[in-house]
N, C-alpha and C. Protein backbone atom coordinates (compact mmCIF):
# COMPACT_ATOMS: atom_id res chain seq x y z
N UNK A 1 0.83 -1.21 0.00
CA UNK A 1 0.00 0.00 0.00
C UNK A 1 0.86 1.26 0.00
N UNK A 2 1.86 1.14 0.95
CA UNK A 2 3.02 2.37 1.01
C UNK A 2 3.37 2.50 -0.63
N UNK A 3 4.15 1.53 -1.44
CA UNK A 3 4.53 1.68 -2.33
C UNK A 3 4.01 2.42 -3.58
N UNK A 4 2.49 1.89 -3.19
CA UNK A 4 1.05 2.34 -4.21
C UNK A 4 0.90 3.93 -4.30
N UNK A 5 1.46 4.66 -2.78
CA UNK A 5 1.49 6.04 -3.14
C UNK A 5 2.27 6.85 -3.69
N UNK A 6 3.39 6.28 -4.09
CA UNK A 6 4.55 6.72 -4.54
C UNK A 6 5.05 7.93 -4.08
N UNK A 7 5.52 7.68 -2.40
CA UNK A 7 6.04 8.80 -2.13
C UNK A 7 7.35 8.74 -1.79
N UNK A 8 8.10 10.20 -1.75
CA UNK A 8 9.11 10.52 -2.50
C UNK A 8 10.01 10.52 -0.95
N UNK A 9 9.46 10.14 0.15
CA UNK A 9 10.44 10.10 1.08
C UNK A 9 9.29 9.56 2.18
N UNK A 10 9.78 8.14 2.61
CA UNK A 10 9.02 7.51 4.22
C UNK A 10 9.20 7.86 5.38
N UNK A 11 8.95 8.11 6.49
CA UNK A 11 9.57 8.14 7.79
C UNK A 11 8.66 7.13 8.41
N UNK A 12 9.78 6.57 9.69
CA UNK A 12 8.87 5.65 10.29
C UNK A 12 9.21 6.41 12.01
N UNK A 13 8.01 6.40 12.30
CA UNK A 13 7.77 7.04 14.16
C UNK A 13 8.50 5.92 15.59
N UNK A 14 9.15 4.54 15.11
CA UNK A 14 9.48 4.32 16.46
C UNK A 14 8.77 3.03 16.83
N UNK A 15 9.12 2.28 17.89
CA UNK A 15 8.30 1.41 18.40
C UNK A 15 8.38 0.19 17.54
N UNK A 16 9.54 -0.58 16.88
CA UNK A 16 9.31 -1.56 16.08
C UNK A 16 9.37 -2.73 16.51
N UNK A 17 9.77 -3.26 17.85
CA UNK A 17 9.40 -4.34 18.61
C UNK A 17 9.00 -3.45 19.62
N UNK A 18 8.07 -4.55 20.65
CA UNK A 18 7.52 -4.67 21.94
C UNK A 18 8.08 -5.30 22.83
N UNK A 19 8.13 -4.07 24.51
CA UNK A 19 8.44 -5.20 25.06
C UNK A 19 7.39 -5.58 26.03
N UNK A 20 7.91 -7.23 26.59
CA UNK A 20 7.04 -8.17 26.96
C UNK A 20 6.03 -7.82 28.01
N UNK A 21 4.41 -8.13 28.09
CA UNK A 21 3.61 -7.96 28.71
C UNK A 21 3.99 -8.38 30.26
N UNK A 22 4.56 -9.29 30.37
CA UNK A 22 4.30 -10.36 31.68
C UNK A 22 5.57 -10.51 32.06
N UNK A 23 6.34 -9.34 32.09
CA UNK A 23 7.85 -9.63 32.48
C UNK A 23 8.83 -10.49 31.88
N UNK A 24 8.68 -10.63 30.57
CA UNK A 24 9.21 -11.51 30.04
C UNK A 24 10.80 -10.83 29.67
N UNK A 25 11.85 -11.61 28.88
CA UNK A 25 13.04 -10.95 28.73
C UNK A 25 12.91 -9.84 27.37
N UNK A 26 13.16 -8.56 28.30
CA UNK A 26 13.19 -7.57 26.92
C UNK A 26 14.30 -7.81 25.87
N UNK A 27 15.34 -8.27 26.45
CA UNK A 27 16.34 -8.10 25.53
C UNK A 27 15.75 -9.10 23.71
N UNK A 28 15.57 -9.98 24.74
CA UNK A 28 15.16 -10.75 23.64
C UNK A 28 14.24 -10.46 22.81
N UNK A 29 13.19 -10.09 23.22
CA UNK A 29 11.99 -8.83 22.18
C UNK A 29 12.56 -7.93 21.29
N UNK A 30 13.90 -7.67 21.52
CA UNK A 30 14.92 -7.05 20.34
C UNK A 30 14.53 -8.00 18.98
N UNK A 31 15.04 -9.27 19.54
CA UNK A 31 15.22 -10.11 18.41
C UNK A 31 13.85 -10.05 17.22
N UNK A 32 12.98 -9.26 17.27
CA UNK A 32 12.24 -9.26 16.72
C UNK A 32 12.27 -8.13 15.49
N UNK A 33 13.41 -7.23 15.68
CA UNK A 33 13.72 -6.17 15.23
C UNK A 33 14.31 -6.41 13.44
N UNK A 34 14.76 -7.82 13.34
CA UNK A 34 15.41 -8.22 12.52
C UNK A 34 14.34 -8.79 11.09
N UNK A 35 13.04 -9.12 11.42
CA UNK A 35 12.37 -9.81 10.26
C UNK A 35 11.50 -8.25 10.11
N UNK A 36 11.26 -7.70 11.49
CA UNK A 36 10.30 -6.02 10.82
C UNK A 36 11.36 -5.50 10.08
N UNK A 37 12.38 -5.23 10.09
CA UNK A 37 13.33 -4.17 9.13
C UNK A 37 13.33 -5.21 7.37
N UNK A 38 13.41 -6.54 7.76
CA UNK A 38 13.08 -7.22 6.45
C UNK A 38 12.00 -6.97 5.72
N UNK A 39 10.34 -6.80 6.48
CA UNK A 39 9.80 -5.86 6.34
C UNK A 39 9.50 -4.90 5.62
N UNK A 40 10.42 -4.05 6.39
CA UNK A 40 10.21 -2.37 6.02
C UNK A 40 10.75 -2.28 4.71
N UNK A 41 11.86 -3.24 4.55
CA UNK A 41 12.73 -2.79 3.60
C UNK A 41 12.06 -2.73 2.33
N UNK A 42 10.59 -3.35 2.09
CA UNK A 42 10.49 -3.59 1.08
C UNK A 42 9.68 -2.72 0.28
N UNK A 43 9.51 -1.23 1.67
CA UNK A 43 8.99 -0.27 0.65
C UNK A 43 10.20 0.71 0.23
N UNK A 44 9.67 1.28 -0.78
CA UNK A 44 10.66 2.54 -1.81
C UNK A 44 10.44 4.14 -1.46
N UNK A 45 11.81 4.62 -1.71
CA UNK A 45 10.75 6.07 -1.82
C UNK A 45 12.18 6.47 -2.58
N UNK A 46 12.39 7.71 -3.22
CA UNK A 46 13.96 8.28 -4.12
C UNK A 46 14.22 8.70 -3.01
N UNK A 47 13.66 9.09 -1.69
CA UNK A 47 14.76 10.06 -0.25
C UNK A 47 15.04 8.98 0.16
N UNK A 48 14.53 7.95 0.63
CA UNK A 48 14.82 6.78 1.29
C UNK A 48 13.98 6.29 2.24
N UNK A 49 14.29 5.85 3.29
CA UNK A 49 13.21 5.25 4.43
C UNK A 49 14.29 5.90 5.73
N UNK A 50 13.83 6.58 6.86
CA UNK A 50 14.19 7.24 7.99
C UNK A 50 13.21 7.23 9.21
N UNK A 51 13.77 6.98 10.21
CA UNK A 51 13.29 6.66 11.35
C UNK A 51 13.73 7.18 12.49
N UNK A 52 13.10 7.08 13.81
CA UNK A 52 14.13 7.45 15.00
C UNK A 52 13.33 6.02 16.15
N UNK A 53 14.10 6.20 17.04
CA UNK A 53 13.73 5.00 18.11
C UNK A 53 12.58 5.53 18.99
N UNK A 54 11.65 4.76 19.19
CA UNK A 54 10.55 4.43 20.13
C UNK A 54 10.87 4.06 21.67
N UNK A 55 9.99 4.54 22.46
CA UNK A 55 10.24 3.97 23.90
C UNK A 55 10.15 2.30 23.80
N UNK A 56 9.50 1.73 22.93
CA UNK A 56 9.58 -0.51 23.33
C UNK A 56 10.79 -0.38 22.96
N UNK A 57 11.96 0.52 21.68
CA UNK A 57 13.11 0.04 21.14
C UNK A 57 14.42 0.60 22.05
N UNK A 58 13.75 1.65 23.12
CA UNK A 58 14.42 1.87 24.30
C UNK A 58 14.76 0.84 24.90
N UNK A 59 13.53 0.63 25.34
CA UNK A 59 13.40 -1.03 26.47
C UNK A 59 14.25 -2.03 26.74
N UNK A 60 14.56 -2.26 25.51
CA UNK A 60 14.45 -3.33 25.09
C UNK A 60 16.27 -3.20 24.54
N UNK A 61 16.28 -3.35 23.53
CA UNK A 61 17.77 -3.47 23.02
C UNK A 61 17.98 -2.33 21.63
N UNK A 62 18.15 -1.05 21.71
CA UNK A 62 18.27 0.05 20.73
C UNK A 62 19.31 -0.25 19.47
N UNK A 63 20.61 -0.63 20.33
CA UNK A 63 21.39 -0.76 19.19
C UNK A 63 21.05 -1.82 18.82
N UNK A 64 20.56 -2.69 18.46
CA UNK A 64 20.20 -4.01 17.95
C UNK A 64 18.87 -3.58 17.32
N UNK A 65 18.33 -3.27 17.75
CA UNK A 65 17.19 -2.72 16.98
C UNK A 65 17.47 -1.14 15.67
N UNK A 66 18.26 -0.42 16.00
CA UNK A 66 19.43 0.69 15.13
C UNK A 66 19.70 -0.48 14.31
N UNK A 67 21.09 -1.37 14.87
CA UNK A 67 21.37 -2.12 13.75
C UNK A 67 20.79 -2.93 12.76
N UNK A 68 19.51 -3.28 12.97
CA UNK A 68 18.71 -3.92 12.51
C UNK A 68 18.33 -3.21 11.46
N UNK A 69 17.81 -2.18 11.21
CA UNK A 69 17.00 -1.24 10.75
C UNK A 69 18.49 -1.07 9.61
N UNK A 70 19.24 -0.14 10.44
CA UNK A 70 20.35 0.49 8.91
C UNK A 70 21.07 -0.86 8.79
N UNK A 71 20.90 -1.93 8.80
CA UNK A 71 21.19 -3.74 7.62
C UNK A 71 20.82 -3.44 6.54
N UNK A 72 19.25 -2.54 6.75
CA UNK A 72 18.41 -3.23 5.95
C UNK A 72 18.09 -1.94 4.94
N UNK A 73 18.94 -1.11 5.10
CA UNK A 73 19.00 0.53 4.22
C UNK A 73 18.07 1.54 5.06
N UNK A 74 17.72 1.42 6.28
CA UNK A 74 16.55 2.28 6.34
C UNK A 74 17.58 2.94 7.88
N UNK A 75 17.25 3.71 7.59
CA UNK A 75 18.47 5.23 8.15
C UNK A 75 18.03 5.63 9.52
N UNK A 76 18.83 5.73 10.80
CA UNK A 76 17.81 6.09 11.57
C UNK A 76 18.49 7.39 11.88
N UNK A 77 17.55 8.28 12.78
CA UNK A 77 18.31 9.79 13.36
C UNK A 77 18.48 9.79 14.58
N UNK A 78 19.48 10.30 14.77
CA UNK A 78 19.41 9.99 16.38
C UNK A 78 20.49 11.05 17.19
N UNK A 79 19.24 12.17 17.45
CA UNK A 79 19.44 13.67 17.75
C UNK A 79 20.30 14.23 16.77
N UNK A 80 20.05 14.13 15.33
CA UNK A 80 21.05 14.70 14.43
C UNK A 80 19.65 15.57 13.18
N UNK A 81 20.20 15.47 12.04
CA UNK A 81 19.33 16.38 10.96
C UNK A 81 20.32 15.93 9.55
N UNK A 82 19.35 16.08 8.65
CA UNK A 82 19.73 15.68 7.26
C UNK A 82 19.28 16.74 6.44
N UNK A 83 20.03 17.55 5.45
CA UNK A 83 19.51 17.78 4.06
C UNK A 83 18.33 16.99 3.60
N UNK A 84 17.60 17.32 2.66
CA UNK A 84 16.53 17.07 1.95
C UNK A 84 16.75 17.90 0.70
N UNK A 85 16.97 17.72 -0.21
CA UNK A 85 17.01 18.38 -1.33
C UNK A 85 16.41 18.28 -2.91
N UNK A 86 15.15 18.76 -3.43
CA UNK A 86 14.67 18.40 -4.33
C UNK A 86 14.29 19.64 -5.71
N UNK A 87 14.71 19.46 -6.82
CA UNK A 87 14.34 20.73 -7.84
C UNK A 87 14.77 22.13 -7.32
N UNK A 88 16.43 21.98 -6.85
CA UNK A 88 16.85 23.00 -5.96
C UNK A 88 16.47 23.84 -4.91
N UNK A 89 15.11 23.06 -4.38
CA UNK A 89 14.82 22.95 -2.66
C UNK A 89 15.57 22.38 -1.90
N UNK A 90 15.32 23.02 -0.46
CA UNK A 90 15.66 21.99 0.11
C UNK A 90 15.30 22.27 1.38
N UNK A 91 14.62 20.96 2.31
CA UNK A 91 14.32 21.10 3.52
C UNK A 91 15.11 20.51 4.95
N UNK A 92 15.44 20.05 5.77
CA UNK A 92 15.61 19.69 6.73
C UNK A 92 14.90 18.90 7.75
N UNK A 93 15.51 17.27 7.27
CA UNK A 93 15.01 16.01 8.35
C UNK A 93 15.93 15.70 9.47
N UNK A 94 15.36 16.02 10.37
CA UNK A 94 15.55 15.70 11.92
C UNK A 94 15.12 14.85 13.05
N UNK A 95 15.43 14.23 13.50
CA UNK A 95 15.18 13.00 14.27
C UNK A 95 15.88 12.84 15.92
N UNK A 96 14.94 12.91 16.87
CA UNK A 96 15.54 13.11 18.11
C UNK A 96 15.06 11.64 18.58
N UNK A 97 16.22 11.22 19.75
CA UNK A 97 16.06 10.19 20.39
C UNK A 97 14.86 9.69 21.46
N UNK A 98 14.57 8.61 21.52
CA UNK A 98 12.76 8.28 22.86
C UNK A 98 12.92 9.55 23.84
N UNK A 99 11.77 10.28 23.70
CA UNK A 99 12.16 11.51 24.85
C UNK A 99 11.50 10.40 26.09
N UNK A 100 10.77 9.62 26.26
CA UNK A 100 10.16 8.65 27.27
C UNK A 100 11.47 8.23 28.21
N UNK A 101 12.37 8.05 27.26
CA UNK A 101 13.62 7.24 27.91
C UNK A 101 14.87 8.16 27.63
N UNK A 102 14.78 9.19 27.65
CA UNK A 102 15.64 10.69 28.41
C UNK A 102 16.63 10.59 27.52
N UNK A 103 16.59 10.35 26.21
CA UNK A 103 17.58 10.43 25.44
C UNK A 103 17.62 11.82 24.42
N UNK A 104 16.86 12.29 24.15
CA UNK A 104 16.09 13.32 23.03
C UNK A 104 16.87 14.77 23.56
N UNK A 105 17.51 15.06 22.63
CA UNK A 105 18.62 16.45 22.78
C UNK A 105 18.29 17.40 21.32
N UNK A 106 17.40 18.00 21.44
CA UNK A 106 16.48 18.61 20.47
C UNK A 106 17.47 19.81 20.17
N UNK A 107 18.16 20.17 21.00
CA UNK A 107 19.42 21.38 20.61
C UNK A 107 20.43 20.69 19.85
N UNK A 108 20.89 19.26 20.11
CA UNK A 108 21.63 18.81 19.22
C UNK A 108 21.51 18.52 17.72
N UNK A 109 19.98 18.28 17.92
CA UNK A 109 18.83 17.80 16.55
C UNK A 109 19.42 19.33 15.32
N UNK A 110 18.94 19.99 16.06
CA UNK A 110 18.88 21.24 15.20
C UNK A 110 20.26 21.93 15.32
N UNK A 111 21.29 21.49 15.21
CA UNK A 111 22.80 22.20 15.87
C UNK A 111 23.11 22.82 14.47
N UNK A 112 22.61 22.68 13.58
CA UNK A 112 23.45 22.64 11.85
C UNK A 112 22.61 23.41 11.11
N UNK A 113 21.32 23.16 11.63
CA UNK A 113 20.20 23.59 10.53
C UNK A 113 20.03 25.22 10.34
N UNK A 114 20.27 25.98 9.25
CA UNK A 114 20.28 27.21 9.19
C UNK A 114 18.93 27.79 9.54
N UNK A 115 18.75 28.84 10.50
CA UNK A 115 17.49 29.39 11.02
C UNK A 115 16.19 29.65 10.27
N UNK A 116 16.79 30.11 8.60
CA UNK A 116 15.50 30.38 8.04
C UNK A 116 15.12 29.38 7.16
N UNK A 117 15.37 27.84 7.46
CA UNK A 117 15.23 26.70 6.38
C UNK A 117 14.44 25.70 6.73
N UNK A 118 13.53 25.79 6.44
CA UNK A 118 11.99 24.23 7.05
C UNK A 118 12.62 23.33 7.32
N UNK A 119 12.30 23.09 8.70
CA UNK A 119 12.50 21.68 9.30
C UNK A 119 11.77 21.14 10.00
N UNK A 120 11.23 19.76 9.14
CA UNK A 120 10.52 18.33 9.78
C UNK A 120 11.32 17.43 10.98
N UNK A 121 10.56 17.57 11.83
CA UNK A 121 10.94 16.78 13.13
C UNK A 121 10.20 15.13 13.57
N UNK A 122 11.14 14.24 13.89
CA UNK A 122 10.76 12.83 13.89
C UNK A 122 10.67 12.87 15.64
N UNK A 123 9.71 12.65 16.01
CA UNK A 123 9.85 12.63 17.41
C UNK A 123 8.50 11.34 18.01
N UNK A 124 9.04 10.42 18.31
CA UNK A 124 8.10 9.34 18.91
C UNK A 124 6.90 9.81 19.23
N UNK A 125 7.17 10.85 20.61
CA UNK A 125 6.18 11.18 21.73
C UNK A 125 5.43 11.81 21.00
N UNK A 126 4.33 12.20 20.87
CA UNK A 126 3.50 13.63 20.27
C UNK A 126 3.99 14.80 21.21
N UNK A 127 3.35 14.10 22.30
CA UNK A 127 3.36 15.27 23.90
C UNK A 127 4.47 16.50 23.46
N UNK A 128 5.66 15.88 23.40
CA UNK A 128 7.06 17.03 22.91
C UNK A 128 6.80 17.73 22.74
N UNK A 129 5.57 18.05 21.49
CA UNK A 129 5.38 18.98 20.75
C UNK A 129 5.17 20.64 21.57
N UNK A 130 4.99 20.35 23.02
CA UNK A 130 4.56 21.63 23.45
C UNK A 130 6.28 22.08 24.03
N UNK A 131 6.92 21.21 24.08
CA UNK A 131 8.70 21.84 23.70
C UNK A 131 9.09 22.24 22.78
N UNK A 132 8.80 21.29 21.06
CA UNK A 132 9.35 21.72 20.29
C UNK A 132 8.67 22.82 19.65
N UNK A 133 7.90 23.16 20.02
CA UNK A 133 7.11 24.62 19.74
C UNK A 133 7.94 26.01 19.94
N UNK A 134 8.90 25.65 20.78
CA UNK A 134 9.85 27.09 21.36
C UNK A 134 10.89 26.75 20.31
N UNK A 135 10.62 26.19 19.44
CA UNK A 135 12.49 26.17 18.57
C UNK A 135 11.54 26.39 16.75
N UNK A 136 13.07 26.80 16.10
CA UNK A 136 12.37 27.06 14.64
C UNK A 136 12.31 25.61 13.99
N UNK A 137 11.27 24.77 14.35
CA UNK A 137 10.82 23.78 13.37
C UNK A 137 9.30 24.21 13.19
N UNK A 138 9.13 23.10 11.87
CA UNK A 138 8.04 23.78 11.32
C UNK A 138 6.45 22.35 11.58
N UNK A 139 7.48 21.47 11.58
CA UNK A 139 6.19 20.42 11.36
C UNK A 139 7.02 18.95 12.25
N UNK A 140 6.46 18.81 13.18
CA UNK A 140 6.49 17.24 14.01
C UNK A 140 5.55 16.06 13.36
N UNK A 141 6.30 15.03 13.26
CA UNK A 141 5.33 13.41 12.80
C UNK A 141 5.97 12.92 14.30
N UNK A 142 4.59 12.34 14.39
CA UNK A 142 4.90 11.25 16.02
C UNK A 142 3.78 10.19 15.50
N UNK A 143 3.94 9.41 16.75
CA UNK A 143 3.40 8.20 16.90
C UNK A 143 3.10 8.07 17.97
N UNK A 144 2.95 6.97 18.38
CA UNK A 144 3.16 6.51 20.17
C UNK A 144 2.13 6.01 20.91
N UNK A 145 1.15 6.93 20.42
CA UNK A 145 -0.67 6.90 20.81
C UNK A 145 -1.23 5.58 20.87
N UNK A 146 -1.39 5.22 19.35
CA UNK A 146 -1.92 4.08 19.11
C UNK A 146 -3.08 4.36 18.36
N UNK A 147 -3.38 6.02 18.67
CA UNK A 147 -4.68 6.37 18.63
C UNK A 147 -5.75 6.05 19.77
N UNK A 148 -5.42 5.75 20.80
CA UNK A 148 -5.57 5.27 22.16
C UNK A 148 -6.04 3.35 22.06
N UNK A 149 -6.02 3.20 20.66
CA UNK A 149 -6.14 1.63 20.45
C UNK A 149 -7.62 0.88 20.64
N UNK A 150 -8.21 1.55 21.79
CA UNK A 150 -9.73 1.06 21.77
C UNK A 150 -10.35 2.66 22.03
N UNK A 151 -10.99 2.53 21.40
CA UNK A 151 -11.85 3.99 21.67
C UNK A 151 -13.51 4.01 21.40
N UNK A 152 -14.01 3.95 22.50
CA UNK A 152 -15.46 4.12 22.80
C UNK A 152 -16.45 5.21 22.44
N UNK A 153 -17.28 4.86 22.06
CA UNK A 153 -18.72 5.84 21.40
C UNK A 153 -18.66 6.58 22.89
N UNK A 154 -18.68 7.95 22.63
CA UNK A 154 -19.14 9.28 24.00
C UNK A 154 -17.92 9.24 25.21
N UNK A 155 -16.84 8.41 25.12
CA UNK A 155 -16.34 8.03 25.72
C UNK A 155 -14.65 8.47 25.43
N UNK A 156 -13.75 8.13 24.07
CA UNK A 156 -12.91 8.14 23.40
C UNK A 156 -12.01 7.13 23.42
N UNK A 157 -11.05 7.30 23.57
CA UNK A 157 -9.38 6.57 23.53
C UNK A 157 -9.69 6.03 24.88
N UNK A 158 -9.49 4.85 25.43
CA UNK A 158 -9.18 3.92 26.56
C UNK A 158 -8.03 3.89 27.34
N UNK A 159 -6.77 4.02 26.44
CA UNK A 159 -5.46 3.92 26.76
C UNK A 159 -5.05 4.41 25.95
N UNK A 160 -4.05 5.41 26.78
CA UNK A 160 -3.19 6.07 26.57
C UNK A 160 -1.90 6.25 26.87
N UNK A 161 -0.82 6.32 26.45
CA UNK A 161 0.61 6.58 27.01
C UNK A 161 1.20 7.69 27.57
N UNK A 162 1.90 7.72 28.58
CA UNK A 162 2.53 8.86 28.47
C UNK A 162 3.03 9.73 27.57
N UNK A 163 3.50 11.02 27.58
CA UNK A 163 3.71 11.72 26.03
C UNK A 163 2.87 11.62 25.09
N UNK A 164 1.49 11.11 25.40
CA UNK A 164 0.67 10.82 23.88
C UNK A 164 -0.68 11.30 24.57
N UNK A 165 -0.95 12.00 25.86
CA UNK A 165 -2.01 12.12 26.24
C UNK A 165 -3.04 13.00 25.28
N UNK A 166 -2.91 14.26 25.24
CA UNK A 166 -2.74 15.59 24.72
C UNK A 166 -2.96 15.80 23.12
N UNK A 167 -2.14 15.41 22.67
CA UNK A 167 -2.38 15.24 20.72
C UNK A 167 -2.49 13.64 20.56
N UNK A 168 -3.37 13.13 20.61
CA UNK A 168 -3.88 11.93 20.52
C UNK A 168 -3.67 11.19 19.16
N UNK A 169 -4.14 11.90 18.10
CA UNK A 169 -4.35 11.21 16.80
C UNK A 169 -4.57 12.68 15.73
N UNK A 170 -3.91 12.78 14.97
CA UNK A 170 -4.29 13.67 13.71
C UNK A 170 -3.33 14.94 13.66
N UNK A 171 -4.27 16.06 13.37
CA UNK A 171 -3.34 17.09 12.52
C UNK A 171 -3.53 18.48 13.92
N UNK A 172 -2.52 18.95 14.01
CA UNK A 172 -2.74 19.98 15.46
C UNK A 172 -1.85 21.01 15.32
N UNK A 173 -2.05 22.61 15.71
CA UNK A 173 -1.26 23.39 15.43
C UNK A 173 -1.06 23.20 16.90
N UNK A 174 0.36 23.87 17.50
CA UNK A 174 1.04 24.03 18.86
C UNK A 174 2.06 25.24 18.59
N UNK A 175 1.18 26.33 19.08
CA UNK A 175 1.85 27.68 18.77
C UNK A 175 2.24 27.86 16.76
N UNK A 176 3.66 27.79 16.57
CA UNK A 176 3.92 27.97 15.22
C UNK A 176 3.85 26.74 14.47
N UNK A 177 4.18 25.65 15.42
CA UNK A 177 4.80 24.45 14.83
C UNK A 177 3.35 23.82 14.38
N UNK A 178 3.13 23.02 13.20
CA UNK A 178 2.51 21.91 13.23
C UNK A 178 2.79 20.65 13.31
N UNK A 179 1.77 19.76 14.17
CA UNK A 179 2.13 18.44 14.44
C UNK A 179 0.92 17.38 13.70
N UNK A 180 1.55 16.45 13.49
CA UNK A 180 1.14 15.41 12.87
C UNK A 180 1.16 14.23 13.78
N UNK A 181 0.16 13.34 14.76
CA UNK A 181 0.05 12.61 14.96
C UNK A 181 -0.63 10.98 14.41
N UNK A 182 0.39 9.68 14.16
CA UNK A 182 -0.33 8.82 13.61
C UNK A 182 -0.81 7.65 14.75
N UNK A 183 -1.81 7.08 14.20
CA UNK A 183 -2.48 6.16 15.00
C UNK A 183 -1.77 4.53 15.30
N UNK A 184 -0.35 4.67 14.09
CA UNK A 184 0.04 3.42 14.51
C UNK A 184 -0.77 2.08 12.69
N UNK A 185 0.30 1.14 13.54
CA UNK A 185 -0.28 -0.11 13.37
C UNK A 185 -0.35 -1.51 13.87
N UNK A 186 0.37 -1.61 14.94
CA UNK A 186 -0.24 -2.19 16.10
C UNK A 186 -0.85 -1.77 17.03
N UNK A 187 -0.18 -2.64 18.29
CA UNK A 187 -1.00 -3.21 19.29
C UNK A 187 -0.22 -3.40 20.45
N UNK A 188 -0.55 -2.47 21.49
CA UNK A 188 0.92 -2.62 22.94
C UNK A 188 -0.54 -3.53 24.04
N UNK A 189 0.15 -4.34 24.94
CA UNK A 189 -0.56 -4.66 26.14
C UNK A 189 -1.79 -5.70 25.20
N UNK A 190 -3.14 -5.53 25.45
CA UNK A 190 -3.76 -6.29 24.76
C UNK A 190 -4.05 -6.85 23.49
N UNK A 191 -3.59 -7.67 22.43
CA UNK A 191 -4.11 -7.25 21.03
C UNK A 191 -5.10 -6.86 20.06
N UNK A 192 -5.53 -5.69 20.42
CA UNK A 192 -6.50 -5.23 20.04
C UNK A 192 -6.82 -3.34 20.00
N UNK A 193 -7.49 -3.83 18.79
CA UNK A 193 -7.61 -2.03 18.28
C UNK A 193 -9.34 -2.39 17.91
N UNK A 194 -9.97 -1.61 18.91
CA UNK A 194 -11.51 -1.23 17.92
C UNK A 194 -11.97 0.14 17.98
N UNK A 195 -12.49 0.50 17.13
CA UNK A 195 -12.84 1.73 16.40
C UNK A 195 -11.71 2.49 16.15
N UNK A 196 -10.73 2.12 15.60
CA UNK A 196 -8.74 2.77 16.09
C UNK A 196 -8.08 1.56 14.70
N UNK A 197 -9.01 2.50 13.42
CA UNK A 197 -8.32 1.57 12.45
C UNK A 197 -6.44 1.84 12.29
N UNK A 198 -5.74 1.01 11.76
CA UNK A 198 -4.18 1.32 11.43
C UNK A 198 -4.39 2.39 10.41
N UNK A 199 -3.31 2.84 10.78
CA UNK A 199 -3.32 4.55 9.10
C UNK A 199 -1.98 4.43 8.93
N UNK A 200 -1.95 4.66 7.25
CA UNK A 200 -0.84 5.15 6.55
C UNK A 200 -1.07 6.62 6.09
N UNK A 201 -0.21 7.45 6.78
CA UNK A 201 -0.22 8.89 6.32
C UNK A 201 0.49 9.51 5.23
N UNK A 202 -0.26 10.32 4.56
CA UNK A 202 0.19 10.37 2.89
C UNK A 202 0.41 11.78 3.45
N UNK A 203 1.74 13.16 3.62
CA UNK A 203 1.65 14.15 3.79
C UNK A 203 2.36 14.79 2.60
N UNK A 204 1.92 15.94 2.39
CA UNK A 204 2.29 16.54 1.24
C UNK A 204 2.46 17.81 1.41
N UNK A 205 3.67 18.38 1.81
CA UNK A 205 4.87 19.44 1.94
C UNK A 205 4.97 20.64 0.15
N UNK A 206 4.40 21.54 1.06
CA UNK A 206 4.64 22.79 0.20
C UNK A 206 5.19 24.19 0.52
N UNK A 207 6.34 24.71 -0.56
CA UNK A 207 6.58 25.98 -0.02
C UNK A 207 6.10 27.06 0.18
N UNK A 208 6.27 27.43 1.25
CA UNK A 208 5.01 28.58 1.52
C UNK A 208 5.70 30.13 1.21
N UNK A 209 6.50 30.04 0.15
CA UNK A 209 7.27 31.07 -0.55
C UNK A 209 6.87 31.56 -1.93
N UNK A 210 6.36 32.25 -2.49
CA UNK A 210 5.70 32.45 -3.85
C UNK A 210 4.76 32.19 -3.97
């Protein structure tokens, strides 16, 4: 389905293994990191496929789950920033580490990026967003939510995570910045999602110059 939209650059939000419900060994829930990046690999885009780490890939085993991922061509960020450059544009991809698991250095993220040049931010948590609102980025993609995973008629989202209380699911301004929250495509704790279908987000970036 990714492939079907033909877009010109993927990011993925985080969270690519789980760890265990019932105390089980996290490390080993890493090991799961290795057939999803087989996976991932098999969608396209001409920017590439880019990611940053999730609080389960905290948990659990990061560099093994990092290594897993760039095996398999798909790039991760980790508190750094990339060029983007297209038809002599060019924007700025940035990627900060699980802010859940105190790694995320958002001054380091942006250490390079020239002040007056759009920059997209990869950040797990949504929540952030009321931090990264004080710095010149322009647009956050998160994850994390689930979309609260079960969500009730008059009622809403059931469960929720930390960092994901707040911007739950969808499209949200926070001061200058806009944020983009996705619903996911699994499933943490129980397996199950109702009324909390999976989404693939198709976003489409324009200059707001001319």
């Amino acid at each position: 389905m990714v492939n079907g939209l033909h877009a010109e650059l993927i990011v993925l939000t985080g969270d690519f293994v789980s760890v265990p419900v019932a105390g089980g060994d996290a490390a080993a829930a890493a090991s799961a990191a290795e057939p999803c990046a087989r996976l991932l690999r098999q969608m396209k885009a001409p920017h590439g496929l880019w990611a940053v780490m999730g609080n389960h890939d905290c948990a659990t085993d990061p560099d093994r789950v990092t290594s897993a991922l760039r095996a398999e061509g798909i790039q991760v960020l980790s508190n750094q920033s990339v060029p983007v450059e297209r038809d002599g544009g060019r924007f700025w991809l940035g990627g900060v580490d699980d802010v859940l698991s105190g790694g995320a250095d958002l001054g380091a993220t942006l250490h390079h990026v020239p002040a007056d040049e759009a920059t997209v931010l990869l950040a797990h948590e949504p929540d952030y967003a009321n931090y990264v609102s004080r710095f010149p980025v322009d647009l956050q993609i998160s994850g994390h939510s689930h979309g609260g995973q079960v969500r009730l008629p008059f009622v809403g989202p059931v469960f929720l995570p930390d960092m994901a209380r707040k911007y739950v699911w969808g499209l949200y301004k926070v001061g200058g910045l806009t944020l983009y929250t996705n619903p996911g495509l699994g499933t943490v704790g129980i397996p199950v999602r109702w009324n909390c279908p999976p989404e693939i987000t198709l976003l489409t970036l324009r200059s707001s110059v001319g």
